[in-house]
Each structure stands twice: as C-alpha cells, then as structure tokens.
PDB file of N, CA and C in Angstrom:
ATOM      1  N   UNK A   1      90.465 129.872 106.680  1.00  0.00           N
ATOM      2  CA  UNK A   1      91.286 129.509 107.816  1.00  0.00           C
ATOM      3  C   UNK A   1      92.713 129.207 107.400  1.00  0.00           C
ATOM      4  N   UNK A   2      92.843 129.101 106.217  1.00  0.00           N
ATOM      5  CA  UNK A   2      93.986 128.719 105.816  1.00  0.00           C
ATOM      6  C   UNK A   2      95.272 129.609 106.052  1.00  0.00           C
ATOM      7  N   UNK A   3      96.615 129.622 106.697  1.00  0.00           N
ATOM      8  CA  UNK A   3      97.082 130.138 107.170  1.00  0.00           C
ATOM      9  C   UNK A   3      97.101 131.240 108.276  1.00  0.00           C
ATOM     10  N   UNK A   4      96.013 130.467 109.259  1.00  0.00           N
ATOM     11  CA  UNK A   4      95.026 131.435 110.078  1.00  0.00           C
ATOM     12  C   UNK A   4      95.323 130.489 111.522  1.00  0.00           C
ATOM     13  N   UNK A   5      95.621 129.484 111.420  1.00  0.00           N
ATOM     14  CA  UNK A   5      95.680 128.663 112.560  1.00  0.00           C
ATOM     15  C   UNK A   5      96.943 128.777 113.170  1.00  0.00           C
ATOM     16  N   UNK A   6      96.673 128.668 114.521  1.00  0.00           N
ATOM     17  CA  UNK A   6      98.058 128.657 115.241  1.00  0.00           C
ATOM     18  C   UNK A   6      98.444 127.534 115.032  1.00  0.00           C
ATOM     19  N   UNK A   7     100.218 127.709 114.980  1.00  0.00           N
ATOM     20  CA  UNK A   7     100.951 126.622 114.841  1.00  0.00           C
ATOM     21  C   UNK A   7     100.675 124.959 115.080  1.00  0.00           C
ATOM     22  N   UNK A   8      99.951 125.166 116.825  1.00  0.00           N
ATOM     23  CA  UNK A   8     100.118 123.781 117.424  1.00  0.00           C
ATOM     24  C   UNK A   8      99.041 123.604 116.952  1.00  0.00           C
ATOM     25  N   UNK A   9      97.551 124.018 116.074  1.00  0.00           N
ATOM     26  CA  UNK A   9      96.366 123.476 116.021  1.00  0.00           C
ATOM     27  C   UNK A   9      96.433 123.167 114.818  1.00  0.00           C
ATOM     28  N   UNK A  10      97.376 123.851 114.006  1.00  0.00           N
ATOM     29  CA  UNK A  10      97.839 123.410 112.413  1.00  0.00           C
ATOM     30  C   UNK A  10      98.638 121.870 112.493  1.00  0.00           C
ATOM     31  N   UNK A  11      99.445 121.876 113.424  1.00  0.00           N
ATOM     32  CA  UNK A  11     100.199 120.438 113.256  1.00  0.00           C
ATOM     33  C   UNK A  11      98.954 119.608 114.227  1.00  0.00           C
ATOM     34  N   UNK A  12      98.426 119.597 114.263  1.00  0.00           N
ATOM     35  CA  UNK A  12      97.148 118.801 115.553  1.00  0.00           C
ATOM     36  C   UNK A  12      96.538 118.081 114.132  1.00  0.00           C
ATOM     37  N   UNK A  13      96.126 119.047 113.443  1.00  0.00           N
ATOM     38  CA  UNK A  13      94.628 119.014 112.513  1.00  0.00           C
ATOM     39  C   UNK A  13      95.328 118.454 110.746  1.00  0.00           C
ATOM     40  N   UNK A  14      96.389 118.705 110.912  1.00  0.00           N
ATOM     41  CA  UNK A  14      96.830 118.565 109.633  1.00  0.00           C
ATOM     42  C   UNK A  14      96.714 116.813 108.915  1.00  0.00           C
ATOM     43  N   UNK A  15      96.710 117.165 107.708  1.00  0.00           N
ATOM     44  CA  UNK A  15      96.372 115.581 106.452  1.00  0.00           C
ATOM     45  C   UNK A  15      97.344 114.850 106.720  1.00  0.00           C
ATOM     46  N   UNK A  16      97.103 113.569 107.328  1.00  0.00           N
ATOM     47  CA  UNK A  16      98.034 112.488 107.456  1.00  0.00           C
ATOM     48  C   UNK A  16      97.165 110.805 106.578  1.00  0.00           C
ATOM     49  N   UNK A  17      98.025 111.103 105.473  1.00  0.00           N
ATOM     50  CA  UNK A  17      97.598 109.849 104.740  1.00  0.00           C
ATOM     51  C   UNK A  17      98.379 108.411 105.452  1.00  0.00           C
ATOM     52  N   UNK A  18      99.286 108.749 106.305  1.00  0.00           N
ATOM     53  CA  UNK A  18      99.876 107.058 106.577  1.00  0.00           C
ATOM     54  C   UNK A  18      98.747 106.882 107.843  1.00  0.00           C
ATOM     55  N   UNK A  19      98.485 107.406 108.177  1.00  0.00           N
ATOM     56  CA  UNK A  19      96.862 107.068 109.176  1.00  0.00           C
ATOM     57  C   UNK A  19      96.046 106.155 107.769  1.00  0.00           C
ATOM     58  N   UNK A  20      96.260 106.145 107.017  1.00  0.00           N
ATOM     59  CA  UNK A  20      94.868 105.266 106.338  1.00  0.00           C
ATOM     60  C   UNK A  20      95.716 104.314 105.617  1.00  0.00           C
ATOM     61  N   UNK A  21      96.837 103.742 105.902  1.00  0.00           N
ATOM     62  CA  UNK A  21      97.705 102.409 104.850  1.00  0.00           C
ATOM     63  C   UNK A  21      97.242 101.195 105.872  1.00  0.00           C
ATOM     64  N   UNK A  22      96.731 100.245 104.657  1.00  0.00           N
ATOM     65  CA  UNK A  22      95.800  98.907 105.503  1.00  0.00           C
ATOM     66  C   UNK A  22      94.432  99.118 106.050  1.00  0.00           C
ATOM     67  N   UNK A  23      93.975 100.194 106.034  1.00  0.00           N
ATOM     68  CA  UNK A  23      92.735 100.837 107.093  1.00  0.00           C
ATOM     69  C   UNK A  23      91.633  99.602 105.988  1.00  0.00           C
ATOM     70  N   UNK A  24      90.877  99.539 107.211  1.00  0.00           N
ATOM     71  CA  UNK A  24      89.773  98.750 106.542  1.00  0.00           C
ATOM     72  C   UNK A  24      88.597  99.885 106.409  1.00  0.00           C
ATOM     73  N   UNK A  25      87.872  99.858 105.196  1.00  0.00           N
ATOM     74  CA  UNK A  25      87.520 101.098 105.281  1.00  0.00           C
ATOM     75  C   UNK A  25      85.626 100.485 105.778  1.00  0.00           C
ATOM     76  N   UNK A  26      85.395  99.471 105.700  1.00  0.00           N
ATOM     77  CA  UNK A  26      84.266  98.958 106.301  1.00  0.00           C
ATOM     78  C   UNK A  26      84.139  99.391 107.854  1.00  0.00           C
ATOM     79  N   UNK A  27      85.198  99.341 108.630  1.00  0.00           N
ATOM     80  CA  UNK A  27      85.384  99.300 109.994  1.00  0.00           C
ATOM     81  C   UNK A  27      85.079 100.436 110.909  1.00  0.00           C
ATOM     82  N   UNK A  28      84.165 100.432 111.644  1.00  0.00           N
ATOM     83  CA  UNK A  28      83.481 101.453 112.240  1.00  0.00           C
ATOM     84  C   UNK A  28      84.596 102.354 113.130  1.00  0.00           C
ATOM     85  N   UNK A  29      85.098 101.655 113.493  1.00  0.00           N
ATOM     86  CA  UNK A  29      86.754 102.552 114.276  1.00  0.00           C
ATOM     87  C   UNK A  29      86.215 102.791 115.670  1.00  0.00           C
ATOM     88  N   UNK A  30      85.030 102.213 116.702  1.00  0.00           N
ATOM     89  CA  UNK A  30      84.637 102.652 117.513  1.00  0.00           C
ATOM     90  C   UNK A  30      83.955 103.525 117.501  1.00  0.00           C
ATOM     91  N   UNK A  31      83.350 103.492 116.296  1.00  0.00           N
ATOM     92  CA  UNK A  31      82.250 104.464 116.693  1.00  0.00           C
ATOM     93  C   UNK A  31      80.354 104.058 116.139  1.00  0.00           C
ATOM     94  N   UNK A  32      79.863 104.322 116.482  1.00  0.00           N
ATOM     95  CA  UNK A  32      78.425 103.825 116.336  1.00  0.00           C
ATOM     96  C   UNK A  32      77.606 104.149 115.236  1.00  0.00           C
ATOM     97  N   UNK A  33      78.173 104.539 114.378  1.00  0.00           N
ATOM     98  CA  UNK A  33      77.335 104.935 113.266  1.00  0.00           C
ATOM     99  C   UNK A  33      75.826 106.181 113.257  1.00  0.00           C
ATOM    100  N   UNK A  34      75.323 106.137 112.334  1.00  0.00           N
ATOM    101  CA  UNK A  34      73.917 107.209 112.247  1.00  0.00           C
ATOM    102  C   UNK A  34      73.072 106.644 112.949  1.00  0.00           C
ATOM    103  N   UNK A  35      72.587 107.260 113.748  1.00  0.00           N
ATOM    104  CA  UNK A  35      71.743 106.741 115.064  1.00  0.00           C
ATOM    105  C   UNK A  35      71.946 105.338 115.905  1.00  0.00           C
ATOM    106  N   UNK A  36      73.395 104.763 116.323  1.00  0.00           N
ATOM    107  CA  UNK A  36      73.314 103.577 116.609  1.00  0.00           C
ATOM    108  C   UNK A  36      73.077 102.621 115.614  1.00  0.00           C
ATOM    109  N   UNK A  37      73.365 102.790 114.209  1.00  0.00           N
ATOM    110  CA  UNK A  37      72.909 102.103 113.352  1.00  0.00           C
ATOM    111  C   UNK A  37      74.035 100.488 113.229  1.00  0.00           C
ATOM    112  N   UNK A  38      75.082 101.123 114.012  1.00  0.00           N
ATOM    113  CA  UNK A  38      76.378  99.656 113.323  1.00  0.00           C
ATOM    114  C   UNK A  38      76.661  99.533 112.015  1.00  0.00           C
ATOM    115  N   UNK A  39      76.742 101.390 111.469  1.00  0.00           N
ATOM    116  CA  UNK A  39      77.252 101.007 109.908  1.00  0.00           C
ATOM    117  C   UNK A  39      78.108 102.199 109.735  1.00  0.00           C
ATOM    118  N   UNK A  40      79.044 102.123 108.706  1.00  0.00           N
ATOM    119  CA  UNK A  40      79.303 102.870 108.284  1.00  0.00           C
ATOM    120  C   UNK A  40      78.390 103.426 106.791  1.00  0.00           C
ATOM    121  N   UNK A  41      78.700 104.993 106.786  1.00  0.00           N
ATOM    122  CA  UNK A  41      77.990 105.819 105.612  1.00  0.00           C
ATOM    123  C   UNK A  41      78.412 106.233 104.644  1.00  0.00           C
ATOM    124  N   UNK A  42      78.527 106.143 103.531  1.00  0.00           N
ATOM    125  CA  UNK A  42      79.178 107.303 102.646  1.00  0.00           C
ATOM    126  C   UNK A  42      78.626 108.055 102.345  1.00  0.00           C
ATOM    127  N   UNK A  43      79.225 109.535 102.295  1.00  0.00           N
ATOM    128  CA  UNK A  43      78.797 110.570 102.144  1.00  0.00           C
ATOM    129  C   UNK A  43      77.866 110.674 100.973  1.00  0.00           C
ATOM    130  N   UNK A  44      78.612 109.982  99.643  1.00  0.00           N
ATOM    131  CA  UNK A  44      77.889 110.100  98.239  1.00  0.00           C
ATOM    132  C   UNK A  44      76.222 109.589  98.543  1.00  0.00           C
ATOM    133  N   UNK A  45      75.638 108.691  99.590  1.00  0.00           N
ATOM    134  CA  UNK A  45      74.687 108.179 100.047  1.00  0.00           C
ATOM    135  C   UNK A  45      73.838 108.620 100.297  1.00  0.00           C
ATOM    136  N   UNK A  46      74.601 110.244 101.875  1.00  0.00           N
ATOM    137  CA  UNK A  46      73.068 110.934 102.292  1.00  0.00           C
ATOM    138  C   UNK A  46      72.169 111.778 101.232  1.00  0.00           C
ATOM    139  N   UNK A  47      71.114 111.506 101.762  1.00  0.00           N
ATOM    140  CA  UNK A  47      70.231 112.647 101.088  1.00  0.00           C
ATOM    141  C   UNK A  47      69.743 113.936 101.760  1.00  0.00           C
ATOM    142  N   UNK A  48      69.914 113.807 103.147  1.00  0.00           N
ATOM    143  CA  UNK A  48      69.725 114.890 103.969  1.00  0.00           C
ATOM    144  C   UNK A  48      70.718 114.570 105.001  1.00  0.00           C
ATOM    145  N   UNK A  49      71.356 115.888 105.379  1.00  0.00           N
ATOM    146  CA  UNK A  49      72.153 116.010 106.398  1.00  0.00           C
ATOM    147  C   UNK A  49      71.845 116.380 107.757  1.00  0.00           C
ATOM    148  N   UNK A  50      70.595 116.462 108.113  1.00  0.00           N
ATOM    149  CA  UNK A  50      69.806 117.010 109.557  1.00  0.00           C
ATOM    150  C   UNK A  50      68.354 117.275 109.470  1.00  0.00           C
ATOM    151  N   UNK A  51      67.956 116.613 110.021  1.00  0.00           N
ATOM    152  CA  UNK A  51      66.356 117.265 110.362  1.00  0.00           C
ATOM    153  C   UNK A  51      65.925 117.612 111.578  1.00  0.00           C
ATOM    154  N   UNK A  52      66.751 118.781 111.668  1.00  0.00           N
ATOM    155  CA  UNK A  52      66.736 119.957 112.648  1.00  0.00           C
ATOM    156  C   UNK A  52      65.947 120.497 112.291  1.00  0.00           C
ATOM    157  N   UNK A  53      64.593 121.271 112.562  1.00  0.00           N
ATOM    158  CA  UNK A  53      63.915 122.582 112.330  1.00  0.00           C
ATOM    159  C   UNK A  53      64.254 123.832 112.473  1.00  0.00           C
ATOM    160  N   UNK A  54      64.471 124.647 111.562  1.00  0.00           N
ATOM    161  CA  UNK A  54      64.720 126.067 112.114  1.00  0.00           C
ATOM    162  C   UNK A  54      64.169 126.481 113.161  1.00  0.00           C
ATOM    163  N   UNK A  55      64.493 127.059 114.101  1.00  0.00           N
ATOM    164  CA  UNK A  55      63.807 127.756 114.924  1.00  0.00           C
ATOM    165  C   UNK A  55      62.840 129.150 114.733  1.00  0.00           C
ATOM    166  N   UNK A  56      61.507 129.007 115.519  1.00  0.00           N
ATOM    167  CA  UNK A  56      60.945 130.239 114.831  1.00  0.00           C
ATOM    168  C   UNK A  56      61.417 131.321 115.994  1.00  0.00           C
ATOM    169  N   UNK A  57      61.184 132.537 115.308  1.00  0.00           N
ATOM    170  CA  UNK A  57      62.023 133.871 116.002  1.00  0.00           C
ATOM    171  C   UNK A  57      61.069 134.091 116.965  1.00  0.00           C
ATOM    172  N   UNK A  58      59.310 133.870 117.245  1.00  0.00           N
ATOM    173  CA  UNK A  58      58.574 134.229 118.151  1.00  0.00           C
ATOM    174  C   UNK A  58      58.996 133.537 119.549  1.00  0.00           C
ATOM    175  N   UNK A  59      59.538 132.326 119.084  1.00  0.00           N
ATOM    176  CA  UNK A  59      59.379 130.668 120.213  1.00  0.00           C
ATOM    177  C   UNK A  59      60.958 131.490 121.198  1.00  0.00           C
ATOM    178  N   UNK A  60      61.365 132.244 121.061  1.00  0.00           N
ATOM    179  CA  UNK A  60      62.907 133.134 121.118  1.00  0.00           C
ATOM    180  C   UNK A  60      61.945 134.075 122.907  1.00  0.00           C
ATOM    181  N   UNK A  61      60.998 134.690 122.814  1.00  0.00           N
ATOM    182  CA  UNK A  61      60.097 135.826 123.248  1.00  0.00           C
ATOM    183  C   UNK A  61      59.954 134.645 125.034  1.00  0.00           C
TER     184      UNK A  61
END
C-alpha cells in the first residue's frame, strides 16, 4: 500500500508520535478491552488471535 493511498487517506492514517507524549499507557482510552474484560493487552501476551472456525465449503450449498 505504500505509496498507493490517496492523499487525504495518507494524511488521515499517517504516524503521529505527539499523540502518545504523557499517554498513560495502562489507560483503556474508552474502550473495553478483550471481551469486556476492563484491561488492556499486549500484543507480546496473545497466544491466539481468533477462534473463528473456518468455514466448511459444504455448509456454503
């Protein structure tokens, strides 16, 4: 995607480190965590990212 984005979705989406000076990094930011849990996660943490089932191709018919 890199040099693939239109202008206004490149300046939308782009790395802004002064968004994180003082940030508490404990602080949920409004949002609810892994299932309503009231936590924040670190990534280095999960061990699985979804337990979605593939879908089978018959269940499709």
């Amino acid at each position: 995607m890199e040099d693939k984005l239109d202008p206004r979705m490149k300046h939308s989406f782009r790395w802004r480190p002064e968004t994180a000076v003082n940030r508490k990094w404990e602080d949920l930011q409004d949002r609810f965590g892994p299932e309503g849990s009231n936590r924040m996660m670190n990534f280095g943490d999960i061990i699985e990212w979804t337990n979605i089932q593939p879908e089978i191709a018959e269940a499709k018919l």
